[in-house]
N, C-alpha and C. Protein backbone atom coordinates (compact mmCIF):
# COMPACT_ATOMS: atom_id res chain seq x y z
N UNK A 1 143.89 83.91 152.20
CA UNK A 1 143.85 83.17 150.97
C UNK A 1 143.94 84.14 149.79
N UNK A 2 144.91 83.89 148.79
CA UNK A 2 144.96 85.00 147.72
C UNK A 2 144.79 84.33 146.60
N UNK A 3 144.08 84.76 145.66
CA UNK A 3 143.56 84.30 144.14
C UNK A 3 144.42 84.82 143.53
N UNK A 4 144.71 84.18 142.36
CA UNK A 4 145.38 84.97 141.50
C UNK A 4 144.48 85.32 139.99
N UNK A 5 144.25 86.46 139.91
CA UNK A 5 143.24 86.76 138.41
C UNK A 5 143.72 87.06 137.20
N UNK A 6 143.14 86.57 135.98
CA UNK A 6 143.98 87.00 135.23
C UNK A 6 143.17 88.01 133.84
N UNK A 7 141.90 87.85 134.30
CA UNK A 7 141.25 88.38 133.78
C UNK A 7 139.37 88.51 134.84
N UNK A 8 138.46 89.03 133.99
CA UNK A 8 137.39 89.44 134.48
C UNK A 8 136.23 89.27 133.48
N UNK A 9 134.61 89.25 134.45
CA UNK A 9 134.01 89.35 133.26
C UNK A 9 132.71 90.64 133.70
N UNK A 10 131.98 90.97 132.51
CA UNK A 10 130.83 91.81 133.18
C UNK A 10 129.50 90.96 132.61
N UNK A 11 128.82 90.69 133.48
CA UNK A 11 127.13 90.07 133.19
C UNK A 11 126.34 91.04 133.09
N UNK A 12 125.96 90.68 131.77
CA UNK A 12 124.32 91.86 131.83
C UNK A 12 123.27 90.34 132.16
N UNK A 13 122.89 90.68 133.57
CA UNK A 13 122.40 89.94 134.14
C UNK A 13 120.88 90.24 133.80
N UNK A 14 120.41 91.37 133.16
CA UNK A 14 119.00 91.11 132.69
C UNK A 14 119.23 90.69 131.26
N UNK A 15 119.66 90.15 130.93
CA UNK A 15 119.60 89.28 129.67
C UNK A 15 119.30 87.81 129.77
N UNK A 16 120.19 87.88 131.01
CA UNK A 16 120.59 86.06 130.97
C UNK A 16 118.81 85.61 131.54
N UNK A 17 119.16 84.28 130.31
CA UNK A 17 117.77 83.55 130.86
C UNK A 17 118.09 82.28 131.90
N UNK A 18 118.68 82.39 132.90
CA UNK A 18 119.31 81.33 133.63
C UNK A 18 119.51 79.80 132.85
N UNK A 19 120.26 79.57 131.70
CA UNK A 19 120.18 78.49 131.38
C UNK A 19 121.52 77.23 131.45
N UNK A 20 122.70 78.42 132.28
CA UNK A 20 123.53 77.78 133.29
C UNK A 20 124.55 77.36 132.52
N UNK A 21 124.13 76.98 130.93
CA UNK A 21 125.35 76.66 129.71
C UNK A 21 127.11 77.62 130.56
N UNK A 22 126.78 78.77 130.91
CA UNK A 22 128.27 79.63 131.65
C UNK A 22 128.99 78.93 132.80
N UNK A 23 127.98 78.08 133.05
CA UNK A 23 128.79 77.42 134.80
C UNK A 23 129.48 76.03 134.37
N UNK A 24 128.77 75.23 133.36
CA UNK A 24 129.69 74.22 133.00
C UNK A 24 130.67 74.52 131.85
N UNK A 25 130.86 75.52 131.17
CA UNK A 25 131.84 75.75 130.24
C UNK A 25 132.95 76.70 130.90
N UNK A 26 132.73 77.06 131.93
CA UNK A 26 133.79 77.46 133.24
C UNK A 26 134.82 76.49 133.84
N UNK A 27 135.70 76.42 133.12
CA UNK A 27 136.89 75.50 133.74
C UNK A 27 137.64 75.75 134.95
N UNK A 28 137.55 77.45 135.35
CA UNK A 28 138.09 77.60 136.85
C UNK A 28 137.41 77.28 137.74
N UNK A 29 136.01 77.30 137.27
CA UNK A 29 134.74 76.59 138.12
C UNK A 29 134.90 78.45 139.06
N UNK A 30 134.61 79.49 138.46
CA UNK A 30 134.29 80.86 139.34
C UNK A 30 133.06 81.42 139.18
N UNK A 31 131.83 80.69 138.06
CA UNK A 31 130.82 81.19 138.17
C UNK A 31 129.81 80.28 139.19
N UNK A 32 129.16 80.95 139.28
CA UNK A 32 128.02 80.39 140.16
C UNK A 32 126.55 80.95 140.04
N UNK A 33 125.41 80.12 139.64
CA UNK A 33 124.17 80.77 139.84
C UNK A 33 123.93 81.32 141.12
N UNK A 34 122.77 82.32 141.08
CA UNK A 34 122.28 82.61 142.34
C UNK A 34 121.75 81.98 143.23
N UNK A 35 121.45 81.77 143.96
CA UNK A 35 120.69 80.68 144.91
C UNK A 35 119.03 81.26 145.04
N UNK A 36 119.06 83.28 145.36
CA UNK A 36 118.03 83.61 145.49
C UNK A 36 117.66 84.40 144.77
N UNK A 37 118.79 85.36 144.08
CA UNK A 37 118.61 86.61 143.35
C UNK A 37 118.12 86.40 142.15
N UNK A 38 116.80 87.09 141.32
CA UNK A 38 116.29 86.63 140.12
C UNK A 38 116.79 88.06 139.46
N UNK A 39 116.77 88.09 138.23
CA UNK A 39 116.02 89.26 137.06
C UNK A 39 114.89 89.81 137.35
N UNK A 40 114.47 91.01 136.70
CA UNK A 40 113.35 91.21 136.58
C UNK A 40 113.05 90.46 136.09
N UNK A 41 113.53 89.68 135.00
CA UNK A 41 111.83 88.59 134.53
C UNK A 41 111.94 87.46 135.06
N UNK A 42 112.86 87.71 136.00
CA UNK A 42 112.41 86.14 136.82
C UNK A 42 113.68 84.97 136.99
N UNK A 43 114.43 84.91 136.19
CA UNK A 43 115.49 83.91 136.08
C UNK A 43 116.26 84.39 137.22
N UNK A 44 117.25 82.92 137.44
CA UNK A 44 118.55 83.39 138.33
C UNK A 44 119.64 83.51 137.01
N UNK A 45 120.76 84.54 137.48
CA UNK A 45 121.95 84.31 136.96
C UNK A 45 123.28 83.99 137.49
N UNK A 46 124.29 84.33 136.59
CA UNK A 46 125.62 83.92 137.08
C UNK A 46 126.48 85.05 137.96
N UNK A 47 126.78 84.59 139.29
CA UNK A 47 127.63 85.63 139.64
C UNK A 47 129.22 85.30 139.45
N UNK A 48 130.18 86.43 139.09
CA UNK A 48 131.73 85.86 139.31
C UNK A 48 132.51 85.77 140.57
N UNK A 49 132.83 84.85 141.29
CA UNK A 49 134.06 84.44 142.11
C UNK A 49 135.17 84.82 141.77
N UNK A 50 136.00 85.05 142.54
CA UNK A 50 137.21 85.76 142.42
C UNK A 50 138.01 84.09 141.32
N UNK A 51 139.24 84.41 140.92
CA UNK A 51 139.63 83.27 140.25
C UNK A 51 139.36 83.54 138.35
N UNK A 52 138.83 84.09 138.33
CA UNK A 52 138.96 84.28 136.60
C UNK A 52 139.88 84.45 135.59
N UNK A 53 140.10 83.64 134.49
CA UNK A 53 140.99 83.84 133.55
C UNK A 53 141.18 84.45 132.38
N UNK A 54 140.07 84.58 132.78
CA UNK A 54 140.00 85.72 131.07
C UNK A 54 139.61 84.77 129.75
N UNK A 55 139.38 83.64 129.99
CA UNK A 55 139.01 82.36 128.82
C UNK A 55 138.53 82.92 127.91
N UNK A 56 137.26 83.02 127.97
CA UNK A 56 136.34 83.66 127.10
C UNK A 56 135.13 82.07 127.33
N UNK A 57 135.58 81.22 127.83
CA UNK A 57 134.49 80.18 127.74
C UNK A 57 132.97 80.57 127.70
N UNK A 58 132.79 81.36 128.85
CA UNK A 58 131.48 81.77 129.48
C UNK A 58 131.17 82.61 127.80
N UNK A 59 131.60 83.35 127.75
CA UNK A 59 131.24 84.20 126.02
C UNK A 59 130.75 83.36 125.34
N UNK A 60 131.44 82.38 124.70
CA UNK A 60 131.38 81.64 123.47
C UNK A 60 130.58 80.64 123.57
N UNK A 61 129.69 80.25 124.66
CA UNK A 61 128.74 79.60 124.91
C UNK A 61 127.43 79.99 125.58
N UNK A 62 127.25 81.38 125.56
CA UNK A 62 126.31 82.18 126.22
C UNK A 62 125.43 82.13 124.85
N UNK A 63 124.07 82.25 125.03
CA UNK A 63 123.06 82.44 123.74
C UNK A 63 122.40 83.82 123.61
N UNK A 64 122.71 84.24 124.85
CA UNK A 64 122.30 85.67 125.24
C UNK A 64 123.11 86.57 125.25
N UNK A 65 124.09 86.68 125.10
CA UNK A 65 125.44 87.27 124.49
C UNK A 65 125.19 88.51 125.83
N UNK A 66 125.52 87.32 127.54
CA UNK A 66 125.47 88.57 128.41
C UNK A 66 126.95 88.66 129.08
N UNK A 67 127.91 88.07 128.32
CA UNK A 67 129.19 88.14 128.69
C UNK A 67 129.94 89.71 128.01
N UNK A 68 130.58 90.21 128.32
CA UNK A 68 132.04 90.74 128.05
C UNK A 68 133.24 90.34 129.10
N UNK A 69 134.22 89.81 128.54
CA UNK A 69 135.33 89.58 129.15
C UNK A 69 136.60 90.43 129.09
N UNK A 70 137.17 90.32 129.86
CA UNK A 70 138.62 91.20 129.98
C UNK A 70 139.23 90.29 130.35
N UNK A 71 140.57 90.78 129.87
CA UNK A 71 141.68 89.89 130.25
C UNK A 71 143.04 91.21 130.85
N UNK A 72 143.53 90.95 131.98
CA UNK A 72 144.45 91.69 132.51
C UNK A 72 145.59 91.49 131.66
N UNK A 73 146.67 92.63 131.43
CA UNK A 73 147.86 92.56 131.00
C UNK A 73 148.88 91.75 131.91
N UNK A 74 149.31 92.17 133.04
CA UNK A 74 149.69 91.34 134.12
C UNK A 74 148.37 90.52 135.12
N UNK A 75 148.53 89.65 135.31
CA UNK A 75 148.06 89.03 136.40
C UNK A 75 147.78 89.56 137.60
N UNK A 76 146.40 89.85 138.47
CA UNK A 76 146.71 90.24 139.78
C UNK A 76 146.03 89.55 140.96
N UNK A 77 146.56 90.14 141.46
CA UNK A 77 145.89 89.49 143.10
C UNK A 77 144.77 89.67 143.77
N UNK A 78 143.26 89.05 144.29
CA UNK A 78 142.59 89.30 145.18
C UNK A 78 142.76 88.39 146.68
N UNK A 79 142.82 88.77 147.65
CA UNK A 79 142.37 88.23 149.05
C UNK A 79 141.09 89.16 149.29
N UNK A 80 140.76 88.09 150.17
CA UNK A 80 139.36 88.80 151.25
C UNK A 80 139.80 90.15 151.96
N UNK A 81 140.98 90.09 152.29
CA UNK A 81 140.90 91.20 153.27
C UNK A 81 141.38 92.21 152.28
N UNK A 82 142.38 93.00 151.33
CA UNK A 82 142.66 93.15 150.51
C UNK A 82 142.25 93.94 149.49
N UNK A 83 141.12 93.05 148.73
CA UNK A 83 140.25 92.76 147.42
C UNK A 83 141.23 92.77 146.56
N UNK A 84 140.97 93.48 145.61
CA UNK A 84 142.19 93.52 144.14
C UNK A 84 143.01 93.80 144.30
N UNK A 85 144.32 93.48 144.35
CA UNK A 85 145.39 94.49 143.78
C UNK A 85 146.16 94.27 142.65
């Protein structure tokens, strides 16, 4: 199965106060809370799934400003077996 990416993001995951606003303003639907993993202070956050576009959604609706996004010049590829190319 190959994704196609077109961008990326980085979480400063000790910021985020798990308040999930990043998973419904995600239109590729690639974030996902943790199920088990907390912060040190306790919250879950968002991890990224392959599939990202570089939106900026997750940014512009974060209150904790734990987004930076990238956006690739060309488009690339991840599979499982693979990873990026």
């Amino acid at each position: 199965m190959n994704v196609r990416i077109r961008g990326t993001v980085r979480i400063d995951t000790e910021a985020c106060k798990g308040c999930e606003l990043c998973i419904e303003a995600c239109k590729p639907e690639v974030l996902e809370m943790t199920s088990t993993s907390t912060n040190t202070r306790g919250y879950r956050y968002p991890e990224l799934l392959p599939g990202c576009t570089g939106c900026r959604a997750c940014a512009d609706v974060c209150p904790d400003f734990c987004f930076q996004v990238y956006r690739f010049d060309e488009p690339r590829t991840w599979s499982p077996e693979e990873g990026l190319r």
